[in-house]
N, C-alpha and C. Protein backbone atom coordinates (compact mmCIF):
# COMPACT_ATOMS: atom_id res chain seq x y z
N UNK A 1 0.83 -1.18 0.00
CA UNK A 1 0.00 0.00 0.00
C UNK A 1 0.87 1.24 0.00
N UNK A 2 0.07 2.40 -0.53
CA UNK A 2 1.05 3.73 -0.63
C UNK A 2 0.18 4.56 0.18
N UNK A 3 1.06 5.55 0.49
CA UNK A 3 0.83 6.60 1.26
C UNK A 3 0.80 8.17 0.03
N UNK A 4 0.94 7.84 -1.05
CA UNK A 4 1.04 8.76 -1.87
C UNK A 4 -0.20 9.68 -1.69
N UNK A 5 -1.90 9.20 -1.40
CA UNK A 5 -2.59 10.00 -1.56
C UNK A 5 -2.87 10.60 -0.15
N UNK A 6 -2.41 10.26 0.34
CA UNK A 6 -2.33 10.49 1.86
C UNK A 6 -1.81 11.86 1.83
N UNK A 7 -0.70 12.45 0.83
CA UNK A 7 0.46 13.43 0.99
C UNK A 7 -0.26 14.69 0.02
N UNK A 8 0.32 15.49 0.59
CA UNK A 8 -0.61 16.94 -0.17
C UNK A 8 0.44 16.63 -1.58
N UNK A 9 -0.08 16.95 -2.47
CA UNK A 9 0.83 16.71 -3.82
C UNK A 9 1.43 18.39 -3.95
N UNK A 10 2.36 18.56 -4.59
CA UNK A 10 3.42 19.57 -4.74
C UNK A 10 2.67 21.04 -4.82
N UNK A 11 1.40 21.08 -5.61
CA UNK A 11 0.93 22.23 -5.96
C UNK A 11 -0.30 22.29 -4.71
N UNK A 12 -0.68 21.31 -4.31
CA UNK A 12 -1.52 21.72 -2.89
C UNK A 12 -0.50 22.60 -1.56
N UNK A 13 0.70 22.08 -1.57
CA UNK A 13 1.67 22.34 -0.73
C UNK A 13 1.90 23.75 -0.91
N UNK A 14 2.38 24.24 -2.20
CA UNK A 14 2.65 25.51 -2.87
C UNK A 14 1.21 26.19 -2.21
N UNK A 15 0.06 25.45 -2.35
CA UNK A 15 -0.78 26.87 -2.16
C UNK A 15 -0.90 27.14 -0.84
N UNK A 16 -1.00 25.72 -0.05
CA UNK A 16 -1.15 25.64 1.64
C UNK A 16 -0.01 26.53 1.86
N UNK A 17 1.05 26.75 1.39
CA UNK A 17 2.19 27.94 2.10
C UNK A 17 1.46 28.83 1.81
N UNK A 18 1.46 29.27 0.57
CA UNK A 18 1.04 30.69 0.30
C UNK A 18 -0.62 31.11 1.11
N UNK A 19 -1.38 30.39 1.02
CA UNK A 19 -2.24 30.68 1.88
C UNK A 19 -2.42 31.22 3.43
N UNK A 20 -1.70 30.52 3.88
CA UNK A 20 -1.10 30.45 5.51
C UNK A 20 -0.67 31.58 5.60
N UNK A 21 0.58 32.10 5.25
CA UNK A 21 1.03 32.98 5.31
C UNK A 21 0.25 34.54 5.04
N UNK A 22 -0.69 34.20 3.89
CA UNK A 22 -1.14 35.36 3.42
C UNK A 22 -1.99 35.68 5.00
N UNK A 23 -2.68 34.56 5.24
CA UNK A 23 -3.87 34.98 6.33
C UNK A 23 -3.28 35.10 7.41
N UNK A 24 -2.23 34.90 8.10
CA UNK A 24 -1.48 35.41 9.28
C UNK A 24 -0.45 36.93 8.60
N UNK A 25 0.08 37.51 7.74
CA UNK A 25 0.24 38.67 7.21
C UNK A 25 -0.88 39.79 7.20
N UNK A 26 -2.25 39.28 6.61
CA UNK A 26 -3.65 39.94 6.83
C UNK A 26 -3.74 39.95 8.26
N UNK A 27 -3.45 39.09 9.58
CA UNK A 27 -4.11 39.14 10.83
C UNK A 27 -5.50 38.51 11.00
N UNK A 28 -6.00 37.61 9.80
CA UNK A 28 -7.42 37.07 9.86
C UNK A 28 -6.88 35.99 10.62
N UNK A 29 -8.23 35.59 11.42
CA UNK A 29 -8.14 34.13 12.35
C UNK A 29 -9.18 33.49 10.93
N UNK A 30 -9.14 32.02 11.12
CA UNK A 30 -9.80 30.89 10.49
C UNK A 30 -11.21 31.51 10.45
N UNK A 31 -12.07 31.84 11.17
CA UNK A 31 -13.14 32.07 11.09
C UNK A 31 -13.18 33.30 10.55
N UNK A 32 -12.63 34.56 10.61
CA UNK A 32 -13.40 35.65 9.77
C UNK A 32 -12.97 35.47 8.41
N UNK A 33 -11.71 34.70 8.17
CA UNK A 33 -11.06 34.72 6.48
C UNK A 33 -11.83 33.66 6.24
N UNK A 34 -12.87 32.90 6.91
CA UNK A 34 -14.24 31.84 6.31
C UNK A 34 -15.34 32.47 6.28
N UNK A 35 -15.57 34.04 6.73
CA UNK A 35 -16.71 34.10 6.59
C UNK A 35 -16.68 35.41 5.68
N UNK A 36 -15.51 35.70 5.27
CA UNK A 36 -15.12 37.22 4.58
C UNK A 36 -15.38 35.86 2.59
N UNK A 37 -14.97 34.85 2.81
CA UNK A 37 -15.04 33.84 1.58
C UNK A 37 -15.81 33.45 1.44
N UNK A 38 -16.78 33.09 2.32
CA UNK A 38 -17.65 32.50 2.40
C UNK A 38 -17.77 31.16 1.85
N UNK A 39 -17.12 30.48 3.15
CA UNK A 39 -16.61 29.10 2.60
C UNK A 39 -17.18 28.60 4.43
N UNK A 40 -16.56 27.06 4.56
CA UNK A 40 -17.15 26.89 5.68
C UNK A 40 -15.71 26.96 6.45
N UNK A 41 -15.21 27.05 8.02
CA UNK A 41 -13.81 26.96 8.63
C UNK A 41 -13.06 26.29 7.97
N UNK A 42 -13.96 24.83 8.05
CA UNK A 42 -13.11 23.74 7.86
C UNK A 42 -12.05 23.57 6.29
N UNK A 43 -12.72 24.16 4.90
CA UNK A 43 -12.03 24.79 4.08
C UNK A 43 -10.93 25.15 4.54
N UNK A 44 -10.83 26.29 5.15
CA UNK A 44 -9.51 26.84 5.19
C UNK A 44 -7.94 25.93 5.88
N UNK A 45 -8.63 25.65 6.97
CA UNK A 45 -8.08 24.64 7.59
C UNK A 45 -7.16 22.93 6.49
N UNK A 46 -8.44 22.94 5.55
CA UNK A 46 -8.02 21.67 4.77
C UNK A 46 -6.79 22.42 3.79
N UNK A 47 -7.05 23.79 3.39
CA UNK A 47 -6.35 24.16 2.36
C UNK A 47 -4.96 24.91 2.83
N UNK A 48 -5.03 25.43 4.60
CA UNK A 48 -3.49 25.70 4.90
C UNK A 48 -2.94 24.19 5.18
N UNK A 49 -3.53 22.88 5.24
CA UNK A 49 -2.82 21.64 5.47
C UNK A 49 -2.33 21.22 3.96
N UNK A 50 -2.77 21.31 3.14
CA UNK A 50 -2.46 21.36 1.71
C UNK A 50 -3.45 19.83 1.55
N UNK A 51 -3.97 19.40 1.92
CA UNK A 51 -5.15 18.96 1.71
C UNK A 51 -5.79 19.04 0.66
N UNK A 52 -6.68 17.94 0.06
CA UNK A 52 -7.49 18.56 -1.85
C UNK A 52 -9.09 18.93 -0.96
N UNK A 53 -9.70 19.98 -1.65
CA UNK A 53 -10.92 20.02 -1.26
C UNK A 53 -11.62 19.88 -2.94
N UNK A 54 -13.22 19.50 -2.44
CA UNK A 54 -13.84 19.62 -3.58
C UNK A 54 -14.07 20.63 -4.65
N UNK A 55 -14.25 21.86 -3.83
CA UNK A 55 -14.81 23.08 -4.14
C UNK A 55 -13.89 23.99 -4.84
N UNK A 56 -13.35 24.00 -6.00
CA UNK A 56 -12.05 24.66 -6.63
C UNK A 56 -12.95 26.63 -6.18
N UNK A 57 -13.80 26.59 -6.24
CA UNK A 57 -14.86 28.15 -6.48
C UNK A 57 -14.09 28.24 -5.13
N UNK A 58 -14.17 27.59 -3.62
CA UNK A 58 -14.21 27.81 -3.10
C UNK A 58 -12.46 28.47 -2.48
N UNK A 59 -11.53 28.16 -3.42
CA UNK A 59 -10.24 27.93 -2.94
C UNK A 59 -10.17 29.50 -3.45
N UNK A 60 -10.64 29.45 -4.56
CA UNK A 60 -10.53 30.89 -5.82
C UNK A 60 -10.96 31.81 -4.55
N UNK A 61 -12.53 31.79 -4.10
CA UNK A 61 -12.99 32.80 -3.28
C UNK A 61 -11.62 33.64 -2.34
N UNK A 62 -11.24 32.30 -1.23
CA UNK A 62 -10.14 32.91 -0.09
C UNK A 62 -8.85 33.13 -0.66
N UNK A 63 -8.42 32.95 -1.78
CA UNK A 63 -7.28 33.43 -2.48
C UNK A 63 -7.37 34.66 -2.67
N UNK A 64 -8.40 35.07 -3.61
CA UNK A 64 -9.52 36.21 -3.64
C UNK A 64 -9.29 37.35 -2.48
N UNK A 65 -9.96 36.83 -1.33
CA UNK A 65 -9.61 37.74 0.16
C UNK A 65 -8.44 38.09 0.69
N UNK A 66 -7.70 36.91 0.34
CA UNK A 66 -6.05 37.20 0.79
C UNK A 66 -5.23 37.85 -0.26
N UNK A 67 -5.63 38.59 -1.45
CA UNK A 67 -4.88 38.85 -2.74
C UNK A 67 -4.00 37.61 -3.55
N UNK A 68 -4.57 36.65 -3.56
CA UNK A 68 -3.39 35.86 -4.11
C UNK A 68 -4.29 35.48 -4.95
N UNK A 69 -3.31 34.60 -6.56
CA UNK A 69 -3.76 34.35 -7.65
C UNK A 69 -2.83 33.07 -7.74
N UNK A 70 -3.68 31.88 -7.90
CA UNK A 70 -3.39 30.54 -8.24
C UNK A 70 -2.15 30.82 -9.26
N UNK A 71 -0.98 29.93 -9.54
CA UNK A 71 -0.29 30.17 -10.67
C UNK A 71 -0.39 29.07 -12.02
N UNK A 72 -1.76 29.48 -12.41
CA UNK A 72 -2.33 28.41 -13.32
C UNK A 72 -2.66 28.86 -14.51
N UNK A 73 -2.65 27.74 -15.53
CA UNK A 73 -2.90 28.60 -16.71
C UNK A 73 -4.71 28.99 -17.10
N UNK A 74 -5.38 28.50 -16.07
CA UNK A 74 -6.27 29.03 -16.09
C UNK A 74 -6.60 30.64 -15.97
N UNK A 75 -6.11 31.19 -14.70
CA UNK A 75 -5.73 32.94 -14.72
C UNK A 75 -5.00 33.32 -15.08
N UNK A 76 -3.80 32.49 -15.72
CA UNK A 76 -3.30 33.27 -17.04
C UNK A 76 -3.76 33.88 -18.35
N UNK A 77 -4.72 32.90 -18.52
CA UNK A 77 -5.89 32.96 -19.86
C UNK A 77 -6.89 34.15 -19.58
N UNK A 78 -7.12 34.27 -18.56
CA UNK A 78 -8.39 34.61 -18.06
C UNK A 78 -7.66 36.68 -17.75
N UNK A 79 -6.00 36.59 -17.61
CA UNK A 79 -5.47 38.26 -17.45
C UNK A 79 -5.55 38.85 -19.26
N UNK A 80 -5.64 37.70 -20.07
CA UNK A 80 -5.49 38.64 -21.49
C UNK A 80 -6.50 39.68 -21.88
């Protein structure tokens, strides 16, 4: 058996830093940067662990609040 899915994969990790950081730089606790996103706590929590959540809308939202932009070629497409 593997532990592979067990492990945040490279680009969950990348965002769980950048996330974390953004929301302790802002001074938000877990609950107001969940309710400024409008996501539920536990979101945030899954996404500073680098954790996969279902809700991609929902990752966009608190990225959103914290100024940060996924580095994907999706919002690359989406700055032209």
């Amino acid at each position: 058996m593997s532990d592979q899915d067990d492990e945040p994969t490279t680009l969950n990790a990348a965002i769980a830093t950048r996330i974390h950081a953004a929301r302790l730089r802002g001074a938000y606790s877990i609950e107001t940067l969940s309710a400024l996103a409008q996501v539920d706590p536990e979101v945030i929590v899954r996404l500073e662990n680098g954790a996969p959540i279902a809700d991609v809308g929902a990752r966009d939202r608190v990225m959103d609040v914290l100024g940060l932009r996924p580095d994907s070629h999706r919002y690359r497409n989406m700055d032209r």
